[in-house]
Protein backbone atom coordinates (compact mmCIF):
# COMPACT_ATOMS: atom_id res chain seq x y z
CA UNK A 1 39.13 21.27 39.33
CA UNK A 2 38.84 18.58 42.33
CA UNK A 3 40.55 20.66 44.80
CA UNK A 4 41.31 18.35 47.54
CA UNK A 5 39.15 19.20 51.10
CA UNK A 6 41.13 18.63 54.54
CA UNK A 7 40.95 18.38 57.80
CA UNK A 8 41.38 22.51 58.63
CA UNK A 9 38.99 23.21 56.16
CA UNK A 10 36.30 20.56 57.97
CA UNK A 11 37.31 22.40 61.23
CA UNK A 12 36.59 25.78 60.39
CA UNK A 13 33.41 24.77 59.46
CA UNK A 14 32.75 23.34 63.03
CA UNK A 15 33.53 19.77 62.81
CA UNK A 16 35.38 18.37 65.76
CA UNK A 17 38.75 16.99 65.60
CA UNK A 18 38.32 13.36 65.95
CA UNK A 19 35.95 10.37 64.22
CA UNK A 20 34.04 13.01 62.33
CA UNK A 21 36.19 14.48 60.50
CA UNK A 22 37.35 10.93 59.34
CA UNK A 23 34.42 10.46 58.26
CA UNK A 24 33.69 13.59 57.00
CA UNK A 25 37.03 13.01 54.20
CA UNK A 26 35.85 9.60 53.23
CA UNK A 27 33.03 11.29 51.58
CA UNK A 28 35.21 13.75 50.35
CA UNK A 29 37.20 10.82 48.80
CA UNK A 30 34.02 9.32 47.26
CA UNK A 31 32.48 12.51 45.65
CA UNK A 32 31.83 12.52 41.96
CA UNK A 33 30.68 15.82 40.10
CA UNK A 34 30.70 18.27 43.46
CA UNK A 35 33.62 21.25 42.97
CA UNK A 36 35.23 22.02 46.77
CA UNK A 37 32.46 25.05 46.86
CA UNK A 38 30.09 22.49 46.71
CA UNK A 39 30.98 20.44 49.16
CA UNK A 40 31.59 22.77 51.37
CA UNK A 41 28.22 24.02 51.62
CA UNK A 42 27.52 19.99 51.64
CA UNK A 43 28.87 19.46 54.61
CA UNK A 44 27.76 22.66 56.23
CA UNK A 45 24.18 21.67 55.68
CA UNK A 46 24.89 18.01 56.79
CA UNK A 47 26.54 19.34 60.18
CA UNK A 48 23.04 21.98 60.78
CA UNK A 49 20.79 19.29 59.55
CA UNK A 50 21.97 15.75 59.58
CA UNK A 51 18.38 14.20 59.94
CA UNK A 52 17.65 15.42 56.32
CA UNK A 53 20.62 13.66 54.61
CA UNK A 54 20.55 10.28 56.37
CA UNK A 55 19.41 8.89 53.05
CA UNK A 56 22.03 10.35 50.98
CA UNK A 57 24.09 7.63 49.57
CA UNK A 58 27.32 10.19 49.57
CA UNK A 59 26.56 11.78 52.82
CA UNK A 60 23.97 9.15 55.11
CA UNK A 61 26.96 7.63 57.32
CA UNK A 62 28.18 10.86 58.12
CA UNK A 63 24.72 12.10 58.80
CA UNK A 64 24.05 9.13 61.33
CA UNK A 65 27.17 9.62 63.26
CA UNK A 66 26.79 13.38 64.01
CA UNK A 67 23.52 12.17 65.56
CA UNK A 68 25.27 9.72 67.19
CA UNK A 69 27.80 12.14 68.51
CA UNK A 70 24.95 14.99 69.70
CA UNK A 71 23.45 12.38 71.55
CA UNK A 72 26.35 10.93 73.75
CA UNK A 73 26.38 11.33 77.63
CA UNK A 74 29.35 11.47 79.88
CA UNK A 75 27.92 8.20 81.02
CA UNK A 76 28.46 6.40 78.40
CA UNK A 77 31.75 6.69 78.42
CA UNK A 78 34.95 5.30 81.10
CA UNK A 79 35.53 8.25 82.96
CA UNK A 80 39.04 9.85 82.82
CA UNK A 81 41.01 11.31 86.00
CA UNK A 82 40.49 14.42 86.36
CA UNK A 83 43.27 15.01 89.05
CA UNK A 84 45.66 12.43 86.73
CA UNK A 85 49.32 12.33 88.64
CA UNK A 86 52.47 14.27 87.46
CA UNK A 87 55.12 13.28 84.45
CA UNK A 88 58.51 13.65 83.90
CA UNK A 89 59.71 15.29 81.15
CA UNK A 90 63.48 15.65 79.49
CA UNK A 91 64.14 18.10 77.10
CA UNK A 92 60.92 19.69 77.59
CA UNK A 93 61.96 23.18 75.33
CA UNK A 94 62.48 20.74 72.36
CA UNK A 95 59.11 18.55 72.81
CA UNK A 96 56.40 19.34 70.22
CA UNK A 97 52.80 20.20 72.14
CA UNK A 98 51.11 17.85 70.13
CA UNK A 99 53.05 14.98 72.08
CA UNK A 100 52.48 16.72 75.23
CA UNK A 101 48.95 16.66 74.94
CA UNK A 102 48.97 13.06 74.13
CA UNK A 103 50.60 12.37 77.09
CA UNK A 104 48.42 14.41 79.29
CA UNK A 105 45.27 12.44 78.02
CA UNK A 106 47.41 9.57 78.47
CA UNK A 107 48.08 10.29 82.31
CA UNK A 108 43.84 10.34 82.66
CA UNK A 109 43.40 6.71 82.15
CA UNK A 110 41.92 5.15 85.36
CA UNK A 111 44.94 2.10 84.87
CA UNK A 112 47.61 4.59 84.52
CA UNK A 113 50.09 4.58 87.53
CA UNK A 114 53.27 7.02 86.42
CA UNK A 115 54.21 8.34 83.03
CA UNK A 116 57.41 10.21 81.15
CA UNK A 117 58.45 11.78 78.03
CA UNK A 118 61.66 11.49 76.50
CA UNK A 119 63.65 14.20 74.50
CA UNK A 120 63.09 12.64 71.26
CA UNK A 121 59.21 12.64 71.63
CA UNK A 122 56.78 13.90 68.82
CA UNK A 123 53.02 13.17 67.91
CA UNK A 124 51.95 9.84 67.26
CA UNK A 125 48.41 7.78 67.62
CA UNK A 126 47.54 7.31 70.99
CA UNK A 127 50.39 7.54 73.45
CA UNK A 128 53.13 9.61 71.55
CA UNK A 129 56.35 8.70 70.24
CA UNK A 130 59.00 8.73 73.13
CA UNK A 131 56.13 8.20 75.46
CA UNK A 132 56.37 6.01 78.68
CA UNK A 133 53.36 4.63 80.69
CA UNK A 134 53.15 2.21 83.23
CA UNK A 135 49.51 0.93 83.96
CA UNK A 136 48.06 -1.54 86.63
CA UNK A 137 47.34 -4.66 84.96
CA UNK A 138 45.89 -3.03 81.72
CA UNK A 139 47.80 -3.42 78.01
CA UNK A 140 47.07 -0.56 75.36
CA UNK A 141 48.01 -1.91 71.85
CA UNK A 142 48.58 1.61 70.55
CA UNK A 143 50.05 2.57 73.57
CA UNK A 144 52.64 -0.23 71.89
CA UNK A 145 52.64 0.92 68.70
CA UNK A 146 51.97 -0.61 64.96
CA UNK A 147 55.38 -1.94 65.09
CA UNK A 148 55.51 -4.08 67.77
CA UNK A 149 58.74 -4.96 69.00
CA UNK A 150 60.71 -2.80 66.61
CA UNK A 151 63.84 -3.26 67.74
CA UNK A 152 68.04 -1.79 67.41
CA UNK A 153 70.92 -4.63 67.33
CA UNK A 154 74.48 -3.86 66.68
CA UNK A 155 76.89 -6.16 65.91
CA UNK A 156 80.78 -4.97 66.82
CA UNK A 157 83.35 -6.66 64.77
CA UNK A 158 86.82 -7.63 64.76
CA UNK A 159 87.97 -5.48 61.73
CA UNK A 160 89.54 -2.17 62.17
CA UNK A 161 88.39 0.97 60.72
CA UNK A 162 90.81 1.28 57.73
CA UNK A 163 89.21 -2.40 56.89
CA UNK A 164 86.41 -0.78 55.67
CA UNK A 165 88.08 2.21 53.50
CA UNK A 166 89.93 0.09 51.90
CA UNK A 167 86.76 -2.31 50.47
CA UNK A 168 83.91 -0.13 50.57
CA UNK A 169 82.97 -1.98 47.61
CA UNK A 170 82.92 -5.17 49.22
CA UNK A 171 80.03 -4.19 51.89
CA UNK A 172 78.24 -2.51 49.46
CA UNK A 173 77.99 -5.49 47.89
CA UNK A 174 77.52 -7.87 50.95
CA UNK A 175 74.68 -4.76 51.94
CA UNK A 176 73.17 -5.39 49.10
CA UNK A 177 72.81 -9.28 48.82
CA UNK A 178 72.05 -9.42 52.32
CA UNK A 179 69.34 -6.70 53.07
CA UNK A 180 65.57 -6.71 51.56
CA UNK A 181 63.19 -3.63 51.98
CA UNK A 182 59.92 -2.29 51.71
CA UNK A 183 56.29 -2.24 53.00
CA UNK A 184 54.73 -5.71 52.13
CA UNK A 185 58.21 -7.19 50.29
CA UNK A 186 59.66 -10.79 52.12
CA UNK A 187 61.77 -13.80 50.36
CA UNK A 188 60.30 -16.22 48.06
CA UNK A 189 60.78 -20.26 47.61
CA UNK A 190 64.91 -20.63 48.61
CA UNK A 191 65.64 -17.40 49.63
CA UNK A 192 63.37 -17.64 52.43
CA UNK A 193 64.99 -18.19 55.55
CA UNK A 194 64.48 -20.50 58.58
CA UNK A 195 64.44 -19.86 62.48
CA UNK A 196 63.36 -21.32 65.51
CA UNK A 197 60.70 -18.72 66.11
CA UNK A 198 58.54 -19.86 63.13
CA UNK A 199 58.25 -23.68 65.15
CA UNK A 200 56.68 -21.98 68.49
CA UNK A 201 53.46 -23.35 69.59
CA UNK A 202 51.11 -19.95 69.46
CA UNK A 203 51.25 -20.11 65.29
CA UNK A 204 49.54 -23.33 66.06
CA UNK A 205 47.52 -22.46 69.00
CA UNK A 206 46.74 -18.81 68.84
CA UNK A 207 43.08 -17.89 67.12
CA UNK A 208 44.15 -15.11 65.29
CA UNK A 209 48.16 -15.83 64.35
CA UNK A 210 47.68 -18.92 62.97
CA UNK A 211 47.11 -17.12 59.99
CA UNK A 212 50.06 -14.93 59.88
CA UNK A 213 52.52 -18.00 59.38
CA UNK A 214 53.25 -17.63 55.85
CA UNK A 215 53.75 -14.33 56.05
CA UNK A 216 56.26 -14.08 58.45
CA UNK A 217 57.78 -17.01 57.19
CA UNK A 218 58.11 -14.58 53.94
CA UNK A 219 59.73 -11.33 55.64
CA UNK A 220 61.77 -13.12 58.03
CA UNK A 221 64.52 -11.37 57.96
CA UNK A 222 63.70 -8.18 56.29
CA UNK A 223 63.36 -5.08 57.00
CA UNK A 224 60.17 -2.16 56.33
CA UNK A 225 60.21 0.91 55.12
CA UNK A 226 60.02 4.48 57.01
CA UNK A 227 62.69 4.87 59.45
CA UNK A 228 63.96 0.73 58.98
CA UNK A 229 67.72 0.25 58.02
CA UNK A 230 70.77 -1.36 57.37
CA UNK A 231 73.79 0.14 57.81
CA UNK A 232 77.96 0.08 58.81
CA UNK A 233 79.34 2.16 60.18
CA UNK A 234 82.76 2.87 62.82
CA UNK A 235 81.97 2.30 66.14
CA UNK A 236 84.89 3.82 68.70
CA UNK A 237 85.23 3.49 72.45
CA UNK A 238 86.87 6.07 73.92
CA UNK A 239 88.58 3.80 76.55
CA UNK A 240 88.09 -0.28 77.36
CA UNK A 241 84.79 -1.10 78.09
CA UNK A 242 85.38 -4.24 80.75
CA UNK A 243 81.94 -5.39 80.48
CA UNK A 244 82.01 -5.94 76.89
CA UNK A 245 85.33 -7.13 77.07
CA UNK A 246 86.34 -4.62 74.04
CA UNK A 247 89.62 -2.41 73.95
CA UNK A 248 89.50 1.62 73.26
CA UNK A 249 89.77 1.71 69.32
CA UNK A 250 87.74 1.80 66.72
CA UNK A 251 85.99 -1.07 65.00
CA UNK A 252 83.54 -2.04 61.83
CA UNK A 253 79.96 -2.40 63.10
CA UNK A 254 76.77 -3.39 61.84
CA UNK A 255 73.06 -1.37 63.00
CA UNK A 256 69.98 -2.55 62.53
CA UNK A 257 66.81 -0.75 63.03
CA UNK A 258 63.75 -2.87 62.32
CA UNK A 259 60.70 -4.43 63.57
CA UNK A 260 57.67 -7.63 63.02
CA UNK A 261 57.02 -6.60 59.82
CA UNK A 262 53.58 -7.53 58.53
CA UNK A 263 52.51 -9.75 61.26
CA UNK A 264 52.95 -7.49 64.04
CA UNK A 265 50.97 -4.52 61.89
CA UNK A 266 47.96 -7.15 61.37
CA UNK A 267 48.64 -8.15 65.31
CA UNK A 268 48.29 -4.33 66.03
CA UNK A 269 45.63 -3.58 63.72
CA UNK A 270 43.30 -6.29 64.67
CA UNK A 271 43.82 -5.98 69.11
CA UNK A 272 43.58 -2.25 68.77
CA UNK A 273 39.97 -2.64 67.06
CA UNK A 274 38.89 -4.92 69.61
CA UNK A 275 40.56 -2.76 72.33
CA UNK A 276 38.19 0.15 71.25
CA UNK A 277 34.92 -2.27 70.85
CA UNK A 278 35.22 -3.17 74.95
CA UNK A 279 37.05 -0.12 76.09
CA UNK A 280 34.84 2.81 75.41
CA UNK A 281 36.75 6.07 76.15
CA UNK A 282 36.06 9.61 75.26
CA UNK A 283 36.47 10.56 71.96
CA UNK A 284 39.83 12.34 73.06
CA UNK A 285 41.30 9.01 74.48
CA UNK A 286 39.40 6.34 71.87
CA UNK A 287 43.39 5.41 70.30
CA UNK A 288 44.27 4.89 74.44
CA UNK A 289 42.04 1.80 74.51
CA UNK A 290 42.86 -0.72 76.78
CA UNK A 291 42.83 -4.76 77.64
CA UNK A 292 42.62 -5.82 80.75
CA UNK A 293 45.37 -8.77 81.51
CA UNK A 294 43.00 -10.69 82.94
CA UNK A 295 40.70 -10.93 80.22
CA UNK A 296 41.08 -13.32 77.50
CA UNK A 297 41.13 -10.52 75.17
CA UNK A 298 43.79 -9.42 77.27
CA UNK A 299 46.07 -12.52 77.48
CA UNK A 300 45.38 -12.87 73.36
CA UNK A 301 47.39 -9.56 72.80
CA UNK A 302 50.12 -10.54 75.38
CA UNK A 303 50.91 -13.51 73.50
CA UNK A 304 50.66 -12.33 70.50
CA UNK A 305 52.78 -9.65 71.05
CA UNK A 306 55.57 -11.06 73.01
CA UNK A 307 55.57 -13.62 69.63
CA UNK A 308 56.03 -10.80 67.37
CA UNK A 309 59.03 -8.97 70.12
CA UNK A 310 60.26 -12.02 69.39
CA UNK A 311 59.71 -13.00 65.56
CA UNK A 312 61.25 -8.77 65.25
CA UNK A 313 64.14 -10.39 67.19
CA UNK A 314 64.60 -13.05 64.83
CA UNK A 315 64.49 -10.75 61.93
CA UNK A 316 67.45 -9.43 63.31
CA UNK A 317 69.65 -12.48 64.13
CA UNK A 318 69.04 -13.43 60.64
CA UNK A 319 70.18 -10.30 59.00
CA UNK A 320 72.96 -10.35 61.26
CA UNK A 321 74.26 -13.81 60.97
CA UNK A 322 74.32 -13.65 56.61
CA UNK A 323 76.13 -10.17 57.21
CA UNK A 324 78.77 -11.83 59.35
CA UNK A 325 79.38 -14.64 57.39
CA UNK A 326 79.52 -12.60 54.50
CA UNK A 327 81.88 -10.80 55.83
CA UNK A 328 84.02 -13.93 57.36
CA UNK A 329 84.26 -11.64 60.48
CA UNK A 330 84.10 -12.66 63.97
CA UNK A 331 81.53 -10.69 66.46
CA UNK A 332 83.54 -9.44 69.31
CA UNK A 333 80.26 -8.42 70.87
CA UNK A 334 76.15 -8.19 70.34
CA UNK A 335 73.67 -5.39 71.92
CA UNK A 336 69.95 -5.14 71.08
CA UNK A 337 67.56 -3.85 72.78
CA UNK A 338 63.22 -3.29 71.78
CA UNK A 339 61.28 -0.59 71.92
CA UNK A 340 57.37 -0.61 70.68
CA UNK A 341 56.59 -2.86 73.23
CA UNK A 342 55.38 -3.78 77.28
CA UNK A 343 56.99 -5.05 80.04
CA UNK A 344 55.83 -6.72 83.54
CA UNK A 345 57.95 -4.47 86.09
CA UNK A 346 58.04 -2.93 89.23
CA UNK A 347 57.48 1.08 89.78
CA UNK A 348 58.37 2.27 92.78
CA UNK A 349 57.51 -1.40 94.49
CA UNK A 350 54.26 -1.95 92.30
CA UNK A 351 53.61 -4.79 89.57
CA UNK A 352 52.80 -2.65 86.56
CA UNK A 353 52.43 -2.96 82.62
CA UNK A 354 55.28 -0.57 81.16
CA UNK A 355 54.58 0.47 77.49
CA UNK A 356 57.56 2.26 75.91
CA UNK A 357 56.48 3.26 72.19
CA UNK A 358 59.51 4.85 70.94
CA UNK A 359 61.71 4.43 74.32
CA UNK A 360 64.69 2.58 74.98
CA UNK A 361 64.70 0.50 78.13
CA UNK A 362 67.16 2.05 80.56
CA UNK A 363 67.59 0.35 84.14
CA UNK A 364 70.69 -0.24 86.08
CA UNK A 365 73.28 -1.82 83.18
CA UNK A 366 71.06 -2.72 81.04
CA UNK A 367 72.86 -1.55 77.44
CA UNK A 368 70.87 -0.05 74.55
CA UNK A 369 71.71 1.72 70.93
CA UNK A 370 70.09 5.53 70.53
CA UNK A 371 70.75 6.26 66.73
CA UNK A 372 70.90 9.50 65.47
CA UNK A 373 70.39 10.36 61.54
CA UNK A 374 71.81 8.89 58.36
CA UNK A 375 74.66 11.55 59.09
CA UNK A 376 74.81 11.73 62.93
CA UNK A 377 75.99 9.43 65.48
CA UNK A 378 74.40 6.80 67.01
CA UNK A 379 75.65 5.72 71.17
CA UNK A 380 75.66 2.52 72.81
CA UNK A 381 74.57 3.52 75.95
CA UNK A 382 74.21 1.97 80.01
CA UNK A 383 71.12 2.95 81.51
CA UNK A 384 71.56 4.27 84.96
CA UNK A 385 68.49 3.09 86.59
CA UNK A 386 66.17 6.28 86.73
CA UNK A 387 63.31 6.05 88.31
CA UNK A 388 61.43 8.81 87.51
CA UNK A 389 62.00 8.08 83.57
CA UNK A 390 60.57 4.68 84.28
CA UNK A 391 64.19 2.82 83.29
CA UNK A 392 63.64 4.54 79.92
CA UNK A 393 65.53 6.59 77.79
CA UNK A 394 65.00 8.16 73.94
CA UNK A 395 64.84 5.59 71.31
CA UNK A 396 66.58 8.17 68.59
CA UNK A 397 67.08 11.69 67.44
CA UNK A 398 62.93 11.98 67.10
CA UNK A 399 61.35 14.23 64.04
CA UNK A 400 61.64 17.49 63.43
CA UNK A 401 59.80 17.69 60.49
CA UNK A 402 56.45 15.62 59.54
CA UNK A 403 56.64 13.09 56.57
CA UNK A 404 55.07 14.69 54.63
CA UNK A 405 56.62 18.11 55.56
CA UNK A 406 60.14 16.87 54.87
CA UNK A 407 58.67 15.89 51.17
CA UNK A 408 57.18 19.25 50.71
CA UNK A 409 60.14 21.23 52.04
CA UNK A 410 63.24 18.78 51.37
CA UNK A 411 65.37 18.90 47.66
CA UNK A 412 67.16 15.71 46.84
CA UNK A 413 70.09 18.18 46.00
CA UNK A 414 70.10 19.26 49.49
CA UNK A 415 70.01 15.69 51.06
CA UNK A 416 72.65 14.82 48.37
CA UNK A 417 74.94 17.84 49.09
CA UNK A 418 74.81 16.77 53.66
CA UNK A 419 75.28 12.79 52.69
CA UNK A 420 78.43 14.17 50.46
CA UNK A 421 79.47 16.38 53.59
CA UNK A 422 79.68 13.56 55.78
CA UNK A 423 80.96 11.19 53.29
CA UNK A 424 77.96 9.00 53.69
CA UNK A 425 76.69 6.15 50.91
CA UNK A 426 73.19 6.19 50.83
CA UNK A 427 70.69 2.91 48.99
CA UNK A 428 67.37 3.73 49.21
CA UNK A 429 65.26 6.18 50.93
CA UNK A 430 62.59 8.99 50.70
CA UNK A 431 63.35 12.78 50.94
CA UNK A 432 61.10 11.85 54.33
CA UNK A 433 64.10 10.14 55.95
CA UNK A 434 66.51 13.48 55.09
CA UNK A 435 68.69 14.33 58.48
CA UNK A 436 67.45 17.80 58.36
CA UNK A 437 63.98 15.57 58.95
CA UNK A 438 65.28 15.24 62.76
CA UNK A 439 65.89 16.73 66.10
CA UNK A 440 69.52 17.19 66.80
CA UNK A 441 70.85 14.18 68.55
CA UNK A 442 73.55 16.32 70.52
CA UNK A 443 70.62 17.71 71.75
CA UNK A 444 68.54 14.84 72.74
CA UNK A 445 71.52 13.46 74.54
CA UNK A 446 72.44 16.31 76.75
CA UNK A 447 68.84 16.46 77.83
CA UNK A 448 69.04 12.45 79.04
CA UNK A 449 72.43 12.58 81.11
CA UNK A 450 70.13 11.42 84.10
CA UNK A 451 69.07 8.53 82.06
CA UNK A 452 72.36 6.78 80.21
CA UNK A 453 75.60 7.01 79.98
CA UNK A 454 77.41 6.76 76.83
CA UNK A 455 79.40 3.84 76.03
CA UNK A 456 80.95 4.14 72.25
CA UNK A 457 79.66 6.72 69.62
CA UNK A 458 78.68 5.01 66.20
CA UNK A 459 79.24 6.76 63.06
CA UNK A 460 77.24 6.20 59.86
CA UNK A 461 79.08 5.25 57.07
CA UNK A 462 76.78 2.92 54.54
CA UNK A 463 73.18 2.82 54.52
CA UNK A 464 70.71 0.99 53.53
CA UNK A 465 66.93 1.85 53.33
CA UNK A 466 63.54 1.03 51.62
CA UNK A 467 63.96 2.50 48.05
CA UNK A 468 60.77 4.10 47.86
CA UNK A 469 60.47 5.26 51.64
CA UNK A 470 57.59 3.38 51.60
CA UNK A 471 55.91 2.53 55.28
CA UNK A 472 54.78 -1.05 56.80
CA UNK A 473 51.32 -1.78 56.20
């Protein structure tokens, strides 16, 4: 039986967590005829004795690299601070310690100037989900994130809550029509739609996104898979909000969550790879590789992704504007706000590169949406301005559970039975996407009080997501 090898196993046999041990699996991927015994006392002998299996066709990469590896110097390599300054943290009981070592590395970067982790923060590549950094004139594209730009909008309408009881059929249907999901799926020939982003100069003039036309031509105006949705839902303000202009009540609403699609992933992809060829870090920091701004490397990224912030943008107003006119309804208001992305700002009176990956911006009045799960509220929040969380706040609930643990542990009775409980309609979705998948958002919120205050509460009602849970590539 091919009994699968992973990375514990590789450990235990004294392979370091990092490079090696990815390469160490693609072999494992590639053997033919070996039983896991076998390979197992493969790669022990490999790992005592690389020189002698440099030829081997199955094992000579791997071979080379732990070479490679025993032969590095501290000098070859940007050194990290070793006295790196202090983060904030909010909800620090609830915050996984994967994340918090991810942050920790990501405070040693010689361009980092101030950091902070928000209550919704878990593991990710490089700077963690819910992770804020602000860095002197350096960009880190996986301190942005694969989704660049991934963005919240909510659109508040002028139809009152027993509007939607009484034709839940009706935005089902409009859901439906008006919604497209998946990793890799877009619009063909004249269902493709049209926006002003797709005329701007950089598809023209940019060396690398010239390419990437078509396909975001394709997906404009859909959404990906994982965490991406469509959904109503009642949002209620608990008194008038003057600012908005919008009475206490309750009212239909509209929630987005989606980003760039496959252009920013290929944007991501490509500037992260050449981040790590001219930034060489430690092994520990490799995913933290930055661009300098002034480089042209640099200025590449920054234009590319401030295209695809906006192009994830556009995706939106799209989505929105054949919902509304679906719907013949009139917007009484619009809030959206990014996260996945960086920012030129000022930290405590210094010019500095903000990355939020996973973080809602937050300053003084600036409005944001901080969803919960397919059966908890969402808020439309104010940011109050907090310095010490960078402007930020949490850009969700955050994960409890893995992907792949909420598979694993997850029955599609049990998400059935809590969608029935909170008299939710559910299209689409993995068992990884299950509310028992994330942190509570009660939680999250009382640990941010500093950071927001609360607005109007949304409540979940109809939701759409990619049918197979599948991810953006």
């Amino acid at each position: 039986m091919n009994t699968p090898i992973n990375g514990n196993d590789l450990k235990e046999l004294g392979y370091a967590e990092g490079s090696l041990i990815g390469l160490a699996l693609k072999c494992n991927r590639k053997r033919t005829g070996f039983t896991k015994e076998q390979m197992v006392e493969k790669y022990k002998n490999v790992l005592a004795n690389p020189e002698s299996y440099l030829e081997d066709a199955l094992f000579g990469t791997l071979a080379q690299a732990i070479i490679d590896k025993a032969n590095e110097k501290p000098e070859d390599f940007i050194a990290l601070n070793q006295n790196p300054p202090a983060y904030a943290l909010y909800g620090e009981s609830h915050i996984e310690e994967g994340a918090r070592k991810q942050m920790d590395v990501a405070m040693q970067l010689p361009v980092t100037v101030a950091g902070a982790l928000m209550p919704d923060a878990h593991q990710g590549y490089g700077l963690p989900i819910g992770g804020v950094l602000a860095t002197k004139n350096a960009i880190i594209p996986f301190g942005v994130g694969v989704d660049i730009g991934c963005r919240m909008a909510l659109s508040i309408y002028d139809i009152p809550e027993l509007f939607y009881y009484e034709n839940e059929d009706k935005f089902k249907r409009e859901l439906v029509a008006h919604s497209k999901f998946g990793a890799g799926h877009g619009f063909q020939g004249q269902y493709k739609s049209d926006h002003a982003v797709l005329e701007r100069k950089e598809f023209n003039n940019h060396s690398f996104i010239k390419n990437l036309k078509d396909k975001a031509w394709s997906q404009l105006g859909s959404s990906g898979g994982g965490n991406h949705f469509v959904e109503f839902g009642i949002l209620e303000f608990a008194q008038e909000d003057k600012v908005l202009n919008i009475a206490k009540g309750k009212y239909v609403a509209l929630l987005t969550h989606s980003g760039s699609r496959g252009f920013g992933a290929t944007v991501a992809g490509h500037y992260t790879k050449m981040a790590k060829e001219v930034c060489n870090l430690p092994e520990i920091a490799k995913n933290l590789a930055y661009l300098d701004l002034d480089s042209e490397l640099g200025q590449e990224y920054w234009i590319a992704m401030n295209l695809a912030g906006d192009y994830a943008a556009a995706c939106h107003e799209v989505i929105h504007d054949k919902m509304g006119k679906a719907l013949g309804a009139t917007v009484l208001a619009k809030v959206e706000n990014h996260h996945n992305f960086a920012w030129k700002e000022q930290h405590k009176g210094e010019d500095v590169i903000v990355h939020r990956k996973g973080a809602t911006p937050a300053g003084k009045g600036v409005m944001g949406i901080i969803p919960g799960s397919m059966t908890a509220p969402g808020f439309l929040v104010r940011g109050k301005g907090e310095t010490q969380a960078i402007n930020s706040a949490s850009h969700g609930a955050g994960r409890q559970m893995s992907r792949t643990s909420a598979i694993k542990n997850i029955s599609k009775n049990e998400m059935k039975s809590i969608l029935k409980d909170h008299n939710v309609t559910l299209i689409g979705a993995g068992l990884d996407e299950a509310p028992m998948a994330y942190k509570d958002i009660h939680q999250v919120m009382a640990a941010q009080t500093d950071l927001v205050d609360v607005v109007a509460t949304f409540t979940p009602k109809m939701v759409r997501m990619a049918d197979d849970g599948s991810r953006e590539d």
